[in-house]
Protein backbone atom coordinates (compact mmCIF):
# COMPACT_ATOMS: atom_id res chain seq x y z
CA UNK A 1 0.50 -1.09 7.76
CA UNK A 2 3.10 0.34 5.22
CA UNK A 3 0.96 3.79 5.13
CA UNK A 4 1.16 3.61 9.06
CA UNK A 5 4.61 3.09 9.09
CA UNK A 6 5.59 5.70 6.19
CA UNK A 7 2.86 8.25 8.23
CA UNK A 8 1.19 9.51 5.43
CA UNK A 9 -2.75 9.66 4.75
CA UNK A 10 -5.05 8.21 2.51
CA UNK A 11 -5.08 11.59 0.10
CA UNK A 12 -1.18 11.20 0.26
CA UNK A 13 -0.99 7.79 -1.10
CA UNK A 14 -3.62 8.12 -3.62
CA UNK A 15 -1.72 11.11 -5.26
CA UNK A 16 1.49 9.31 -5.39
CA UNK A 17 0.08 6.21 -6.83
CA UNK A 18 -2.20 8.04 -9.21
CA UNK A 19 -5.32 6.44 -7.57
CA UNK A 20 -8.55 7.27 -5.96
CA UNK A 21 -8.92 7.82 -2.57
CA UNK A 22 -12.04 5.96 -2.54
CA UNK A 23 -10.45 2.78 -4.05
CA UNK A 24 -7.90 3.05 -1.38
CA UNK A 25 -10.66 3.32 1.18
CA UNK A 26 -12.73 0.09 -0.02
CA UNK A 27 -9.31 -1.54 -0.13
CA UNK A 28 -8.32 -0.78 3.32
CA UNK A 29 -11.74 -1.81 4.99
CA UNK A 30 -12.34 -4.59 3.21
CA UNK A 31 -15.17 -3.60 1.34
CA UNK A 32 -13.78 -4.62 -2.27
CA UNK A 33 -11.00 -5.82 -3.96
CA UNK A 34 -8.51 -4.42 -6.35
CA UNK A 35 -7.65 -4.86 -9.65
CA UNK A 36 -4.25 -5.68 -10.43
CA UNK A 37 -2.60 -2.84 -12.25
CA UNK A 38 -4.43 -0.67 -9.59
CA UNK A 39 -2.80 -3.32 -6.59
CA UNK A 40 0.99 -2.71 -8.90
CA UNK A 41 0.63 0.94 -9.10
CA UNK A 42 0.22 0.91 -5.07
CA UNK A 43 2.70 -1.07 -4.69
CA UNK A 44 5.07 0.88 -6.61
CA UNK A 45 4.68 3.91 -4.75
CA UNK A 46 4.33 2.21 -1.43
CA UNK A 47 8.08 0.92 -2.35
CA UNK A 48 9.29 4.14 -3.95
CA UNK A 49 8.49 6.00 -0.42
CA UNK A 50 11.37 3.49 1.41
CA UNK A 51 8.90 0.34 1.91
CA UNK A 52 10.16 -3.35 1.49
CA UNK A 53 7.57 -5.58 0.77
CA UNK A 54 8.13 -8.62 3.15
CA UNK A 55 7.11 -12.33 1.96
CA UNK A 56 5.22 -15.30 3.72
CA UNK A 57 7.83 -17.09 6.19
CA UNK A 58 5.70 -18.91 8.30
CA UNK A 59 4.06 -16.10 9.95
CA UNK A 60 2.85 -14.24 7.55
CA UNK A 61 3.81 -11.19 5.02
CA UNK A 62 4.49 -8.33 6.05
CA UNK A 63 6.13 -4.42 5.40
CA UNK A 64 9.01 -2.69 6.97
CA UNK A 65 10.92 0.58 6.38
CA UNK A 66 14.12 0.32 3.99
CA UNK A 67 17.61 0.68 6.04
């Protein structure tokens, strides 16, 4: 959802976090986890391109674009 809502690609997100675009891939259809520092560095650069991080309220977590 946050790489929907920032409209940027798989390639795109793996360069700014410094990751694979095949751990990205696994991550995003479920087909494996990922490690923490990998999860932190995503993260990172999910928040550094204007996305807040929403917690559990009730209905769920959730991402939305910084005012």
């Amino acid at each position: 959802m946050a790489r929907a809502a920032l409209k940027i690609g798989v390639r795109d997100l793996a360069e700014m976090a410094s990751v694979t675009t095949a751990t990205l891939t696994r991550y995003e259809n479920e087909r494996g986890g990922m490690h923490a520092d990998t999860r932190d560095k995503v993260k990172r650069a999910l928040e550094a391109a204007g996305v807040e991080f929403i917690p559990e309220n009730g209905g769920g977590a959730g991402v939305r674009l910084k005012k």
